[in-house]
Protein backbone atom coordinates (compact mmCIF):
# COMPACT_ATOMS: atom_id res chain seq x y z
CA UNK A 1 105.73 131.95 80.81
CA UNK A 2 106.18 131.11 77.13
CA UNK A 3 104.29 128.68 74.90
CA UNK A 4 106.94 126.30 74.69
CA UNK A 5 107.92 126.26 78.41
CA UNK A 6 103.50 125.62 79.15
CA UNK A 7 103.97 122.79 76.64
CA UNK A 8 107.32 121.39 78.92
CA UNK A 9 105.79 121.61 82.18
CA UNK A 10 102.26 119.74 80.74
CA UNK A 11 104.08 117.19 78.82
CA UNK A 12 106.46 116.25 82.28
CA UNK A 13 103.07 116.69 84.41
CA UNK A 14 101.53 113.82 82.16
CA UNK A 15 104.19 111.56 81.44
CA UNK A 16 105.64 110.98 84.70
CA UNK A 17 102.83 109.24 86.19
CA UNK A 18 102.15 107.48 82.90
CA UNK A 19 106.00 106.24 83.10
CA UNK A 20 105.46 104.97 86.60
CA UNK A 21 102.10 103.16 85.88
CA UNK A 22 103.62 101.54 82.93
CA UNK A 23 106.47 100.88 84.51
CA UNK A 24 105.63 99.19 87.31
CA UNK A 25 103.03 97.12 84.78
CA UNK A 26 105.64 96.17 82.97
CA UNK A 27 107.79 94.39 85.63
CA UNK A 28 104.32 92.96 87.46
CA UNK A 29 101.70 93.15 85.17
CA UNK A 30 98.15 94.76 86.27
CA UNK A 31 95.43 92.63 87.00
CA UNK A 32 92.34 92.05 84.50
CA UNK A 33 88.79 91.59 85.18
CA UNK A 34 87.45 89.12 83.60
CA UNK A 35 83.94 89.17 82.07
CA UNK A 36 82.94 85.85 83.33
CA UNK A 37 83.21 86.52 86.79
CA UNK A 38 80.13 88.46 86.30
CA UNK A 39 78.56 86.66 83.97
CA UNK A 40 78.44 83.47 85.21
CA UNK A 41 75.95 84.46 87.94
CA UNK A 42 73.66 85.36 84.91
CA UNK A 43 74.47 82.54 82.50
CA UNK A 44 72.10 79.72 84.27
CA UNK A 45 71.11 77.29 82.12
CA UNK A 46 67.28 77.11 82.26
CA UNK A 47 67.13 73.54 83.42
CA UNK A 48 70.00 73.81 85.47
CA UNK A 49 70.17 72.16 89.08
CA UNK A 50 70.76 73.90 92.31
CA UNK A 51 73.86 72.34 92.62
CA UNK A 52 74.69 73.14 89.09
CA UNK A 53 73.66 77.11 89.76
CA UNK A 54 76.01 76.52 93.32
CA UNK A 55 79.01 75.54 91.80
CA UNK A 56 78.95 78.24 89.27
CA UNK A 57 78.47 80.77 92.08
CA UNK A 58 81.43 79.28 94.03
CA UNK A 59 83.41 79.55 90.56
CA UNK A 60 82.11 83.58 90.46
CA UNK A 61 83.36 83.96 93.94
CA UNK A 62 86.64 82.28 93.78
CA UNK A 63 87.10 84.06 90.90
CA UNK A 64 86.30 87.77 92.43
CA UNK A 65 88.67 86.61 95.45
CA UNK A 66 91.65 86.11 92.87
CA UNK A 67 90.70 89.03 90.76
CA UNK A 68 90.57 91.29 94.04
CA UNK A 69 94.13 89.65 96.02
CA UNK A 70 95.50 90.89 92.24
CA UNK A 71 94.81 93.91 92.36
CA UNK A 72 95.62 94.32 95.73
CA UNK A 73 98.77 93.20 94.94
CA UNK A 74 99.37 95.48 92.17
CA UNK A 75 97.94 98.55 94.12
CA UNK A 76 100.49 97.95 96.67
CA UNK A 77 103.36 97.91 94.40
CA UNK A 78 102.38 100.92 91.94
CA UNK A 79 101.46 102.71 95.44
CA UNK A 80 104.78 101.62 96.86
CA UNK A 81 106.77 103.32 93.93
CA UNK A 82 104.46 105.77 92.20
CA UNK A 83 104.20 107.80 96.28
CA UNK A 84 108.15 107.98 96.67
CA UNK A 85 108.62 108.71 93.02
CA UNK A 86 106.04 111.46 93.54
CA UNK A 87 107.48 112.55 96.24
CA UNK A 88 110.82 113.42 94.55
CA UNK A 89 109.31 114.47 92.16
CA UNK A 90 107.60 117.25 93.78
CA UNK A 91 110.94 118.49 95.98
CA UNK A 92 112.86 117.92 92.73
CA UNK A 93 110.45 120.54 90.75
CA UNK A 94 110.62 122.79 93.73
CA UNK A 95 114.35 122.95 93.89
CA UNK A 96 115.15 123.20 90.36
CA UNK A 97 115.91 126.49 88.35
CA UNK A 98 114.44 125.82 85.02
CA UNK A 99 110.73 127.33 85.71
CA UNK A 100 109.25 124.81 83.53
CA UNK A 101 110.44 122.00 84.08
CA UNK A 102 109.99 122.53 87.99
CA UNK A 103 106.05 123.20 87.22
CA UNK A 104 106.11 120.26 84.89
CA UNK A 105 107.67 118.29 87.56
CA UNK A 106 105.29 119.33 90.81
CA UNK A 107 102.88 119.12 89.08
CA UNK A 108 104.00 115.41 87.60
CA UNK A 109 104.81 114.65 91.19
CA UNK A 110 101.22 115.24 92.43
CA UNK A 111 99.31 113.56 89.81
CA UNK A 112 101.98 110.61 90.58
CA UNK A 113 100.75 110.24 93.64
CA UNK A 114 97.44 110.24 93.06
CA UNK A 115 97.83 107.34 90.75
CA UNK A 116 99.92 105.72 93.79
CA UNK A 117 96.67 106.47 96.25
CA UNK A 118 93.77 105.23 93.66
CA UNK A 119 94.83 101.64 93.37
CA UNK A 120 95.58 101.03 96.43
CA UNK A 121 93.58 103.85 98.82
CA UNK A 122 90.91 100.70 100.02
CA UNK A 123 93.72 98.42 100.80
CA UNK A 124 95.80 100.34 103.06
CA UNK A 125 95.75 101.33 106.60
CA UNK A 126 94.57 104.47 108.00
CA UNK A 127 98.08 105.45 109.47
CA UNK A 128 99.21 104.34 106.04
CA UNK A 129 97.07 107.32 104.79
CA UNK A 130 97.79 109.57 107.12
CA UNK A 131 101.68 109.35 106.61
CA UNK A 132 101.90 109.33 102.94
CA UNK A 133 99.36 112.29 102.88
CA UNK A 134 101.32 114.30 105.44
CA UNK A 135 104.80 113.47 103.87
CA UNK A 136 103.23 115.20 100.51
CA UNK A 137 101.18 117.86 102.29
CA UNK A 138 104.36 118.74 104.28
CA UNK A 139 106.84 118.89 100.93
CA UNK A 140 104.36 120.86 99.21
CA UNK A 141 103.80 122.99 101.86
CA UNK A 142 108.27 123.47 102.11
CA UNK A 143 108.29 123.84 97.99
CA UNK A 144 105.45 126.77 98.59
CA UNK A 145 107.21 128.51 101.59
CA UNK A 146 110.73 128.50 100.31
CA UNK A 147 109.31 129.75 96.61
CA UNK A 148 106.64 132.36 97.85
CA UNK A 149 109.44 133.58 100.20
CA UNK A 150 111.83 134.15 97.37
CA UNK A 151 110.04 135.40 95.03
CA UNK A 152 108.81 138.66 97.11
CA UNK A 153 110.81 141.49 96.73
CA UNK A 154 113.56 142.72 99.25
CA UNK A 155 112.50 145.82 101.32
């Protein structure tokens, strides 16, 4: 494999899950933690009351509840398109002729889908998992088969 064809299949491998992060940011924007919900545990005022030091822990935790059913929300929707889009992805590379562009596309396909799973993996259900991991495992397995079996010489 050439130079140029390497520099194909890397640049597809990289881009495609960058194009579905940023895509799917673009239409529902990702969530952003903000420093105060931290800080405010930490920022007591010397003389403050109990009550005082309450209500700013209440804030904190309201705050970590909204900055976690965010992200939740976000995982769910970059896992919802970044898996399928993987997915293709992956049979598309397999199936196509062009060597390098069929690396750059597995390969693209894969590291898709691990951007789908890392947002989201804590949110999701086990058979969730289990499907999405098996759907993948399985068309990887199918791309392998059909190109191992091909590519071995005719007796």
């Amino acid at each position: 494999m050439s130079g140029r064809n390497i520099a194909i299949g890397f640049g597809i491998a990289i881009l495609l899950p960058a194009l579905i992060f940023y895509g799917v940011s673009t239409l529902s924007p990702a969530p952003k933690y903000a420093d105060d919900i931290t800080a405010d545990t930490y920022r007591h005022k010397a003389n403050a009351t109990a009550e005082e030091r309450q209500a700013d822990d209440d804030k904190t935790q309201a705050a970590r509840k909204a900055y976690d059913a965010a992200r939740s929300r976000f995982g769910g929707r970059l896992f919802y398109t970044a898996v399928p889009i993987g997915l293709a992805a992956i049979l598309t590379g397999g199936l196509a002729g062009v060597s390098a562009v069929g690396t750059g596309l597995i390969f693209g396909g894969i590291f898709s889908v691990v951007v789908g799973f890392c947002g989201y993996w804590e949110f999701i259900a086990d058979w969730q998992r289990f499907v999405s991991l098996l759907a993948v495992g399985a068309a990887l397995l199918f791309i392998g088969l059909r190109k191992t079996t091909k590519s071995q010489p005719s007796s």
